[in-house]
C-alpha atoms as a PDB file:
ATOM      1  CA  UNK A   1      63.836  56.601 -58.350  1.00  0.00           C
ATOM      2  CA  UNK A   2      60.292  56.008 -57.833  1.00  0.00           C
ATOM      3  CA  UNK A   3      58.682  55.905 -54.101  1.00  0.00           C
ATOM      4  CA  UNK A   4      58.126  51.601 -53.930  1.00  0.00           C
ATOM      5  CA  UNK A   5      56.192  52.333 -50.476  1.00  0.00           C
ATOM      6  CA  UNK A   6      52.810  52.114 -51.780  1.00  0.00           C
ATOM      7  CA  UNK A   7      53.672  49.057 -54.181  1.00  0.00           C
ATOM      8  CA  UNK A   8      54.775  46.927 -50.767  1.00  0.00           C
ATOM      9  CA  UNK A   9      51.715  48.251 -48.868  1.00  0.00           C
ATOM     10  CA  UNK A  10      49.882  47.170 -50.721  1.00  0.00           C
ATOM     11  CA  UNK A  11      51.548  43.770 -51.642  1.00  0.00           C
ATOM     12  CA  UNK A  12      51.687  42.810 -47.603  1.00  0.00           C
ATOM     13  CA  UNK A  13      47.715  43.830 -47.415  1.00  0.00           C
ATOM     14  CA  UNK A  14      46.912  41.494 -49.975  1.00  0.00           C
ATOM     15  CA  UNK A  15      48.636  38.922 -48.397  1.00  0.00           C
ATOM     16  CA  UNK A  16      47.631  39.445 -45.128  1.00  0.00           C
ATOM     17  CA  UNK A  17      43.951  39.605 -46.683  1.00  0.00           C
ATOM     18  CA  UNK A  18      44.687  36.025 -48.004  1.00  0.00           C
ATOM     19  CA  UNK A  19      46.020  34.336 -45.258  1.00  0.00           C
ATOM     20  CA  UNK A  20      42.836  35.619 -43.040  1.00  0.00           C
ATOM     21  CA  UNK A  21      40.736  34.144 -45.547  1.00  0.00           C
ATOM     22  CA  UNK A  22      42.341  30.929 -45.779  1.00  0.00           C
ATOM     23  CA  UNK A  23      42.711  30.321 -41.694  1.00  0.00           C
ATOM     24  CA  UNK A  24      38.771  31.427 -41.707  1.00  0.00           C
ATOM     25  CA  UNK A  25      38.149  28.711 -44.499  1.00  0.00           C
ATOM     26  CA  UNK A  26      40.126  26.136 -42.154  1.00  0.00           C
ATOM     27  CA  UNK A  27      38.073  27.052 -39.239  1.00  0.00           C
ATOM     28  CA  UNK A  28      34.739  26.386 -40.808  1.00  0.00           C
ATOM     29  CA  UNK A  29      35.437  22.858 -42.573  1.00  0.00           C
ATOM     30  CA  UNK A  30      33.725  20.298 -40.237  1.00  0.00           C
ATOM     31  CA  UNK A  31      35.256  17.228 -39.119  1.00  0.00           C
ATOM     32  CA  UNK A  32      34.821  14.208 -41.178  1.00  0.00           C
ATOM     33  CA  UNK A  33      32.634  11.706 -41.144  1.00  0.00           C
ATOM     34  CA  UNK A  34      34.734   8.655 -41.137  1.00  0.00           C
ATOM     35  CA  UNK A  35      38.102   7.889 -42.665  1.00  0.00           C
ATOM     36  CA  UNK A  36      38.184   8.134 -46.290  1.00  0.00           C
ATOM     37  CA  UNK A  37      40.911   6.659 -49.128  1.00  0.00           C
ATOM     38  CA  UNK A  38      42.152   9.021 -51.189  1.00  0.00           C
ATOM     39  CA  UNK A  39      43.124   6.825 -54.325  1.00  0.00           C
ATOM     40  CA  UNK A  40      39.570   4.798 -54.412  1.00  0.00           C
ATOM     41  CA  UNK A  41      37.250   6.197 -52.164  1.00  0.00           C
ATOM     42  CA  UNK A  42      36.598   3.820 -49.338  1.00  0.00           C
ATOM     43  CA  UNK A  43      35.659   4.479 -46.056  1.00  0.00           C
ATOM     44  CA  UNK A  44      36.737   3.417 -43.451  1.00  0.00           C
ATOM     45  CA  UNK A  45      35.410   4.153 -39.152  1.00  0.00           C
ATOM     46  CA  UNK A  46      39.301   4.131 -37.993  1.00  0.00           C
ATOM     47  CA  UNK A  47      42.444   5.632 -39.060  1.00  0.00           C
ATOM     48  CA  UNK A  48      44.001   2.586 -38.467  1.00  0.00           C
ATOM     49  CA  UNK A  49      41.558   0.449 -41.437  1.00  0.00           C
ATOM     50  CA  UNK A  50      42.269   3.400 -43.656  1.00  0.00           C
ATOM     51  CA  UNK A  51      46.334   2.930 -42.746  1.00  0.00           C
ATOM     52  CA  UNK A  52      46.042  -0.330 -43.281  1.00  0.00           C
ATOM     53  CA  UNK A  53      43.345  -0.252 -46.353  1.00  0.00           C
ATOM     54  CA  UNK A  54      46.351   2.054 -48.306  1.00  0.00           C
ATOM     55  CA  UNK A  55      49.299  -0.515 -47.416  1.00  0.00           C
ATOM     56  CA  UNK A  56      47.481  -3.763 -48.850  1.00  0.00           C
ATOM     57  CA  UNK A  57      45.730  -2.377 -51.315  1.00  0.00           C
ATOM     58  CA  UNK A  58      47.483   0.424 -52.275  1.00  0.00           C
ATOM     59  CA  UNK A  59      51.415  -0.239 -51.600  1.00  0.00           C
ATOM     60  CA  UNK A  60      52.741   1.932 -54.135  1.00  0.00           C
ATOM     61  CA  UNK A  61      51.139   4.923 -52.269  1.00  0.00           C
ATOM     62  CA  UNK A  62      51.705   7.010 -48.954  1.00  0.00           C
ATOM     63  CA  UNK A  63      49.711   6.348 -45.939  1.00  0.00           C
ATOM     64  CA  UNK A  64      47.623   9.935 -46.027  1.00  0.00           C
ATOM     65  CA  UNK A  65      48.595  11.283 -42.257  1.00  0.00           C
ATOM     66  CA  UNK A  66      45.616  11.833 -39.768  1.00  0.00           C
ATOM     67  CA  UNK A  67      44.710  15.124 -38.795  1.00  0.00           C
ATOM     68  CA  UNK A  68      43.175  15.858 -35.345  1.00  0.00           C
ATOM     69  CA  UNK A  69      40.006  18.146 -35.420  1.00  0.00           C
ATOM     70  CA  UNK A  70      39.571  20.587 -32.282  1.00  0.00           C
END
């Protein structure tokens, strides 16, 4: 039976090399400008007109949920 030490060493380093790179590429992506629609492109200066945008004019869709910038 083979030693599987190195093979799981180096699995978790890989990982733990992509989940640093992912939280750094969440930390650098500004805030947006605005509110925008995700099915046509509109923008909108409130989440509430872009909530309201996707249920008239989009009713077949999901309200996209707002995320809060720090």
């Amino acid at each position: 039976m083979k030693n599987k030490a190195p093979i799981i060493i180096g699995a978790l380093a890989i990982g733990g090399a992509l989940i640093f790179a992912i939280a750094q590429g969440a930390k650098a992506a500004p805030p947006p400008q605005g509110y925008v629609c995700p099915y046509c492109g509109a923008t909108f200066n409130t989440y509430e007109e872009l909530a309201a945008h996707v249920l008239n004019t989009h009713p077949t869709e999901r309200v996209p949920i707002d995320i809060y910038w720090e």
